[in-house]
N, C-alpha and C. Protein backbone atom coordinates (compact mmCIF):
# COMPACT_ATOMS: atom_id res chain seq x y z
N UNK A 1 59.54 -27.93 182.97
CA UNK A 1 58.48 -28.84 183.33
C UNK A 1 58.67 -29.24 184.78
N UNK A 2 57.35 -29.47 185.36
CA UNK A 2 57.92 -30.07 186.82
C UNK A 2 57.90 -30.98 187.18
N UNK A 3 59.17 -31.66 187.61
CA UNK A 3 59.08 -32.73 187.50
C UNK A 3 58.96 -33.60 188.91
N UNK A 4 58.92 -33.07 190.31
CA UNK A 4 58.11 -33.81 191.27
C UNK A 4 57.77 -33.16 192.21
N UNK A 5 56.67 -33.40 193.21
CA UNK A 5 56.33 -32.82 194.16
C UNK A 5 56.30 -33.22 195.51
N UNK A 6 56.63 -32.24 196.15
CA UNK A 6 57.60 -32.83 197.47
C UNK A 6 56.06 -32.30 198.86
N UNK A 7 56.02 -32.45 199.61
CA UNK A 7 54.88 -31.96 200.36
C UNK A 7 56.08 -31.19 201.83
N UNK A 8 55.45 -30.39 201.98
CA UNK A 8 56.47 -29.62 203.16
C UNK A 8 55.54 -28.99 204.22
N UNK A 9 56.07 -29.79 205.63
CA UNK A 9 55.05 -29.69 206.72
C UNK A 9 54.52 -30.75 206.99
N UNK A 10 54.13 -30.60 208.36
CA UNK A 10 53.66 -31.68 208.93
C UNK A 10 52.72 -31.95 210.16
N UNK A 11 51.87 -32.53 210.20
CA UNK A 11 51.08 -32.41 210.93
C UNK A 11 49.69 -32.42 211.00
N UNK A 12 48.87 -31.24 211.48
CA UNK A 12 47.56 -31.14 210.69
C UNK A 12 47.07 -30.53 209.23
N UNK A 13 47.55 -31.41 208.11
CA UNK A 13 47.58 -31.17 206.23
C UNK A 13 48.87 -30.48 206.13
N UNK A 14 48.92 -30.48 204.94
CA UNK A 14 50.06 -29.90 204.35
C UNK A 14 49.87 -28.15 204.24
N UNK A 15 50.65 -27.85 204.66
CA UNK A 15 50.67 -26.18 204.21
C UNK A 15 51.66 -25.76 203.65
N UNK A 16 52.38 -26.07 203.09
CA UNK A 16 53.73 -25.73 202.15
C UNK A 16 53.67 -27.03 201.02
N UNK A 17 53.95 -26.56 199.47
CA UNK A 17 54.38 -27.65 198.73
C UNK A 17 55.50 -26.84 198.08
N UNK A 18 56.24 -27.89 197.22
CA UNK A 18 57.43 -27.78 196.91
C UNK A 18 57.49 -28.52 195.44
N UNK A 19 57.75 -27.99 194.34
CA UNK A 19 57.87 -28.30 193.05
C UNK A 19 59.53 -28.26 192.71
N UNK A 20 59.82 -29.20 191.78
CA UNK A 20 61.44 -29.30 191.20
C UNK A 20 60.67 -28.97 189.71
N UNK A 21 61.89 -28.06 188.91
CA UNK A 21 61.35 -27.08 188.03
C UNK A 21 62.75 -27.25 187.19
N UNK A 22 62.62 -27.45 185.95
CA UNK A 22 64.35 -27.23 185.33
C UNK A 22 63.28 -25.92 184.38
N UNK A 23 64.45 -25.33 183.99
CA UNK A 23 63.92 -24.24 182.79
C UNK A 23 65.82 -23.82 182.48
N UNK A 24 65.06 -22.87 181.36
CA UNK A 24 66.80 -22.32 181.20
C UNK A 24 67.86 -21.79 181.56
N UNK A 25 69.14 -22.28 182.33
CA UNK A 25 69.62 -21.47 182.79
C UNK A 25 69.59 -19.99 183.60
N UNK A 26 70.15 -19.75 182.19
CA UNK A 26 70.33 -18.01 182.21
C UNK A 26 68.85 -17.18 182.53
N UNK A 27 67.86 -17.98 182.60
CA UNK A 27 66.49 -17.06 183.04
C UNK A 27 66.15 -17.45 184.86
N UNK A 28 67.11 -18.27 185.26
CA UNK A 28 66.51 -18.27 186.81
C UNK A 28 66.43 -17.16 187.61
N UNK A 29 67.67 -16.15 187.33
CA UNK A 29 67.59 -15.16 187.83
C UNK A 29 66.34 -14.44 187.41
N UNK A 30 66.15 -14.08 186.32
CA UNK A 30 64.76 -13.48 185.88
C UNK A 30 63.48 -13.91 186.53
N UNK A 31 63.37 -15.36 186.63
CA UNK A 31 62.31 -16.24 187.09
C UNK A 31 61.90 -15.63 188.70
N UNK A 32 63.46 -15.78 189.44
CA UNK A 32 63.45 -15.00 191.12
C UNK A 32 62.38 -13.69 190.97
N UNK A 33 63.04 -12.86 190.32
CA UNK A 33 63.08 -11.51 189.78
C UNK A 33 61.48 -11.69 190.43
N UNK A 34 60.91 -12.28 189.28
CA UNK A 34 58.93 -12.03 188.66
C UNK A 34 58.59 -12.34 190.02
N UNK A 35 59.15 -13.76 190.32
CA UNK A 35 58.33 -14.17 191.85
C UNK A 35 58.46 -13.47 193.13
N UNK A 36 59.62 -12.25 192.79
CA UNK A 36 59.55 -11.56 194.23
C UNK A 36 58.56 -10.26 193.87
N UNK A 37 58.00 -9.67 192.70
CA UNK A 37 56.69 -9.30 192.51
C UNK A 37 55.49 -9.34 193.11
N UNK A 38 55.63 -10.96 192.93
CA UNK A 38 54.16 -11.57 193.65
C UNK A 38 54.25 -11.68 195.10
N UNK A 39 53.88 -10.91 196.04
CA UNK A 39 54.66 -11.20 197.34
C UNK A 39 54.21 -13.09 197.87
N UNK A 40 54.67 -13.26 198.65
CA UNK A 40 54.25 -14.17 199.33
C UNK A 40 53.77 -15.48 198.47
N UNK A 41 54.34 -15.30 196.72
CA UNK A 41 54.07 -16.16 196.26
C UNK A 41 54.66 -17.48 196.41
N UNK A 42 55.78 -17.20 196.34
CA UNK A 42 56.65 -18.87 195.92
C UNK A 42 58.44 -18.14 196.56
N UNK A 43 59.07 -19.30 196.77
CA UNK A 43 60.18 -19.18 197.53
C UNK A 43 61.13 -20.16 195.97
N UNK A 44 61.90 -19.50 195.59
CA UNK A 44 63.01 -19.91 194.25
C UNK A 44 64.15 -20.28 194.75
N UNK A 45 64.66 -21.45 194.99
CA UNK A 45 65.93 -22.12 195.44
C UNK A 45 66.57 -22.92 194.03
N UNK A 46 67.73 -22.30 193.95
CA UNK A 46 68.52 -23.08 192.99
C UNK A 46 69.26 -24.22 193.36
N UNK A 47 68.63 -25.11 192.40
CA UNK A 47 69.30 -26.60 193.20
C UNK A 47 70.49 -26.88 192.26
N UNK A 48 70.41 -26.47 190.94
CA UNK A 48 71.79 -27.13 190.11
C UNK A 48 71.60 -26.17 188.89
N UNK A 49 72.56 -24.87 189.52
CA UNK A 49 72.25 -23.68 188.51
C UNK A 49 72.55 -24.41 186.36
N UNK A 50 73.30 -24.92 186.65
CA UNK A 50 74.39 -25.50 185.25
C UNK A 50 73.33 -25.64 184.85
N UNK A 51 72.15 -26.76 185.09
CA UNK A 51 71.24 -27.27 184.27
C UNK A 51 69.82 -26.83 184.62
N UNK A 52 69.80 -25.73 185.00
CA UNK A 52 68.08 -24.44 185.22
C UNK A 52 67.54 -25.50 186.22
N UNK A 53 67.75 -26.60 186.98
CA UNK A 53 66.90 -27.34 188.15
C UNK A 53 66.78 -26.26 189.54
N UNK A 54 65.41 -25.82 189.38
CA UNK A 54 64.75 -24.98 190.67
C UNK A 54 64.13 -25.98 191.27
N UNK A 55 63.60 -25.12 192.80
CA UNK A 55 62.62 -25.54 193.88
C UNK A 55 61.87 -24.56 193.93
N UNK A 56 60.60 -24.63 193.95
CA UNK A 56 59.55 -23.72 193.89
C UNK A 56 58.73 -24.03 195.58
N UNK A 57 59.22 -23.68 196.08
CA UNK A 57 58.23 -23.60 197.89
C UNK A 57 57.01 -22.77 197.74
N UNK A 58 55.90 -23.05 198.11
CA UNK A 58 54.35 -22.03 197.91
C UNK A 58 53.65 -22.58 199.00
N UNK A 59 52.97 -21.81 199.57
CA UNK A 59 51.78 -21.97 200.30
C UNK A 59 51.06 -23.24 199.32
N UNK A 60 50.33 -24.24 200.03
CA UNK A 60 48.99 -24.81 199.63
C UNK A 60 48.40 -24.30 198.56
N UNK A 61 47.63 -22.94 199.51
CA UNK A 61 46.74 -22.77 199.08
C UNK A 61 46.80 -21.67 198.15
N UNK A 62 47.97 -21.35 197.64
CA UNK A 62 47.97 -20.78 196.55
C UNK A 62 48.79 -21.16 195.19
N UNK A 63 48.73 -22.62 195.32
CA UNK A 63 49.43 -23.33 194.35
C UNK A 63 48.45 -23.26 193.16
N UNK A 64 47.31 -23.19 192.44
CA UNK A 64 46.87 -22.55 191.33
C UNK A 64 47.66 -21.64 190.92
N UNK A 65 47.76 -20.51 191.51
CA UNK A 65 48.41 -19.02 190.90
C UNK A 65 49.67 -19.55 190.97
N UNK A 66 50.94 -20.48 191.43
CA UNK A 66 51.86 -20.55 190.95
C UNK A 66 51.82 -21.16 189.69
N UNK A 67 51.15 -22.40 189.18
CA UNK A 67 50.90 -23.26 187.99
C UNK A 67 50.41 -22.04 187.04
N UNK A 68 49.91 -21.39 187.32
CA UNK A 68 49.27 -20.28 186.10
C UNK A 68 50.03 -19.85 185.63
N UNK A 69 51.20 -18.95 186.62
CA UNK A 69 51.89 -17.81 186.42
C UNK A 69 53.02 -18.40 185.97
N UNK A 70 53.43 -19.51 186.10
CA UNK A 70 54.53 -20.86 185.74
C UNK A 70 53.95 -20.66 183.95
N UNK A 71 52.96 -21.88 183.97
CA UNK A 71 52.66 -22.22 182.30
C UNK A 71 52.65 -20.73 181.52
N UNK A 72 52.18 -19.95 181.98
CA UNK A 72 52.13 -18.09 181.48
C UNK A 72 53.69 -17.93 180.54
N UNK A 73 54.46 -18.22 181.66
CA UNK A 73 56.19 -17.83 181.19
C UNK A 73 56.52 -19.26 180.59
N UNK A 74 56.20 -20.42 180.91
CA UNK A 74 56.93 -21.04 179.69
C UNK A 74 56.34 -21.34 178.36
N UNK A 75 55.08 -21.12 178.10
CA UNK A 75 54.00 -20.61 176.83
C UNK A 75 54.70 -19.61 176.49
N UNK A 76 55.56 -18.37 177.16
CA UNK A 76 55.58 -17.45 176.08
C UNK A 76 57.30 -17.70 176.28
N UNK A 77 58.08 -18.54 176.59
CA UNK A 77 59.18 -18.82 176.00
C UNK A 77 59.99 -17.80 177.31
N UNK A 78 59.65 -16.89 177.75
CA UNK A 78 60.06 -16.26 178.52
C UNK A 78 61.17 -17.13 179.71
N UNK A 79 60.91 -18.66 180.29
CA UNK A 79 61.64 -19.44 181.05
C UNK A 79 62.79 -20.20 179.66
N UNK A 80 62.43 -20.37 179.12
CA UNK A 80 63.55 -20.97 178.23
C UNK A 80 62.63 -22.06 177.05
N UNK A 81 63.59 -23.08 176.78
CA UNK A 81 62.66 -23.89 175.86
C UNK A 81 61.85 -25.38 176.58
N UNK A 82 61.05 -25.03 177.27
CA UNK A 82 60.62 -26.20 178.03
C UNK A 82 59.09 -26.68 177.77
N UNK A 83 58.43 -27.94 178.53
CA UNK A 83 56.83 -27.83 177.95
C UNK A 83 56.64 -27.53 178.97
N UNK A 84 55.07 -27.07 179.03
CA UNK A 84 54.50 -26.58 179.52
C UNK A 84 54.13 -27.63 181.26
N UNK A 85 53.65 -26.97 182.24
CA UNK A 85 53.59 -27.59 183.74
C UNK A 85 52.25 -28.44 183.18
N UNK A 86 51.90 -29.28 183.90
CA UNK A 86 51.22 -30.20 184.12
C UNK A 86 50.53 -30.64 185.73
């Protein structure tokens, strides 16, 4: 689930946001994996591997397609046992 959003950049609007993300462990690596697929989607920083807490960095303006492609994998269990983004 995500649990806050950070705004990154400054100046004229925001052009980078930044989501904190826990999911399961052992799937962050997997999680990297999918998002280096999507080019230019999202930037995966592990903040506290022990307990699955990510940073999700994205463009603005393509923060829809991260929330999609996010709720996608934790609907199908694929990130671990978490609820769904919001």
């Amino acid at each position: 689930m995500f649990e806050k959003k950070h705004e990154l950049g400054s100046g004229r609007g925001k052009a980078f946001e930044g989501v904190e993300l826990t999911i399961a462990p052992r799937r962050i690596a997997f999680f990297k994996f999918i998002l280096e697929g999507y080019d230019g989607l999202a930037i995966l920083s592990t903040l506290e591997a022990a307990e699955g807490r990510i940073l999700l960095r994205f463009p603005a303006c393509r923060e829809a397609e991260v929330y999609e492609l996010t709720n996608a994998l934790l609907q199908s269990g694929q990130l671990g046992e978490r609820g769904p983004v919001s």
